[in-house]
Protein backbone atom coordinates (compact mmCIF):
# COMPACT_ATOMS: atom_id res chain seq x y z
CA UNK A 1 11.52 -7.85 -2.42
CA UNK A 2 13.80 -7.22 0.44
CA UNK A 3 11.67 -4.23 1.87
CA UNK A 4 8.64 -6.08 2.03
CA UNK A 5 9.97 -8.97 4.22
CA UNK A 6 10.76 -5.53 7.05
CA UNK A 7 6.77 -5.53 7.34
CA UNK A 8 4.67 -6.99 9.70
CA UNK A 9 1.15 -7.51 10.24
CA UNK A 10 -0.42 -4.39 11.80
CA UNK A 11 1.88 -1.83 10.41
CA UNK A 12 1.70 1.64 9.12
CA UNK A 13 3.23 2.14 5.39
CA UNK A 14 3.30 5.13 4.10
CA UNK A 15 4.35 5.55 0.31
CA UNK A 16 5.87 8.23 -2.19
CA UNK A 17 5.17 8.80 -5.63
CA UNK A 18 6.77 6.46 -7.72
CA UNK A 19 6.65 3.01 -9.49
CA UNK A 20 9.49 1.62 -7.51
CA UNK A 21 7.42 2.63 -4.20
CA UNK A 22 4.47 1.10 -6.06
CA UNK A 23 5.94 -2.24 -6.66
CA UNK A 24 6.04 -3.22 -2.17
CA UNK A 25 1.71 -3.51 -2.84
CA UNK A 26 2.71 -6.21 -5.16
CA UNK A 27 4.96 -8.43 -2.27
CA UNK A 28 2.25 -6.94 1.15
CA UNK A 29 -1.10 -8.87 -0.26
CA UNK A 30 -0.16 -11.26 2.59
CA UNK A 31 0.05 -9.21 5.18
CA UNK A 32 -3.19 -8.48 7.86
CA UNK A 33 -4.57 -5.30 9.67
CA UNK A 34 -2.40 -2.80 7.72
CA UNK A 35 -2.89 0.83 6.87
CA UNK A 36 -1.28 3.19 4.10
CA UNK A 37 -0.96 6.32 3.77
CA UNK A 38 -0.76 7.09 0.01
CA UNK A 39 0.52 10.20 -1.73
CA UNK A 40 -0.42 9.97 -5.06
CA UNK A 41 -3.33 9.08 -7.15
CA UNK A 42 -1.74 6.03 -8.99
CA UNK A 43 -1.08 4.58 -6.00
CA UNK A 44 -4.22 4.83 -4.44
CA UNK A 45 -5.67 3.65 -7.69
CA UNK A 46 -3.38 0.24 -7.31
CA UNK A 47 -5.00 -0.26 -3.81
CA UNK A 48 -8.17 0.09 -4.47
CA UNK A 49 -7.94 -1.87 -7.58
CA UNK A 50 -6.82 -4.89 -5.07
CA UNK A 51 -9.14 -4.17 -2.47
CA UNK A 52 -12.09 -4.30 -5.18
CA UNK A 53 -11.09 -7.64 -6.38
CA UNK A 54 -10.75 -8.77 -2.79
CA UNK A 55 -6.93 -9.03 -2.62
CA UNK A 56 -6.63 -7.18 0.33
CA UNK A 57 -8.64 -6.01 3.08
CA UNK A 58 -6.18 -2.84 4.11
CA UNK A 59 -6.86 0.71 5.27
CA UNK A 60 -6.14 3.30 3.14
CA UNK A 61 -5.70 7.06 3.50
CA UNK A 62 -4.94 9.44 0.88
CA UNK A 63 -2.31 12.38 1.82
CA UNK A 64 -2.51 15.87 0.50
CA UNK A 65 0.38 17.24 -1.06
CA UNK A 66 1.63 21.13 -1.21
């Protein structure tokens, strides 16, 4: 995935609602020292999921919406 080559270790993601958004986790499980900010529940189910089975080792935050 071309947007997932743009990011580097120790970057700040933040992603929208959506299973196109979703599908960047999928192609970042390499990267290091990287926080999200999430803005929907699927999505932070999809991290958490990976972090559980020790895929990744990110930060993540969960955004309110209006």
């Amino acid at each position: 995935m071309l947007a997932a080559r743009l990011v580097e270790d120790n970057d700040v993601l933040i992603i929208e609602e959506g299973s196109t958004a979703m599908q960047i986790i999928l192609h970042l499980t390499d990267k290091r020292n990287f926080t999200f900010l999430v803005c929907s529940i699927p999505t932070l189910t999809l991290l958490l999921e990976f972090q559980r089975n020790g895929r990744i080792n990110w930060r993540t935050y969960l955004s309110g919406e209006k």
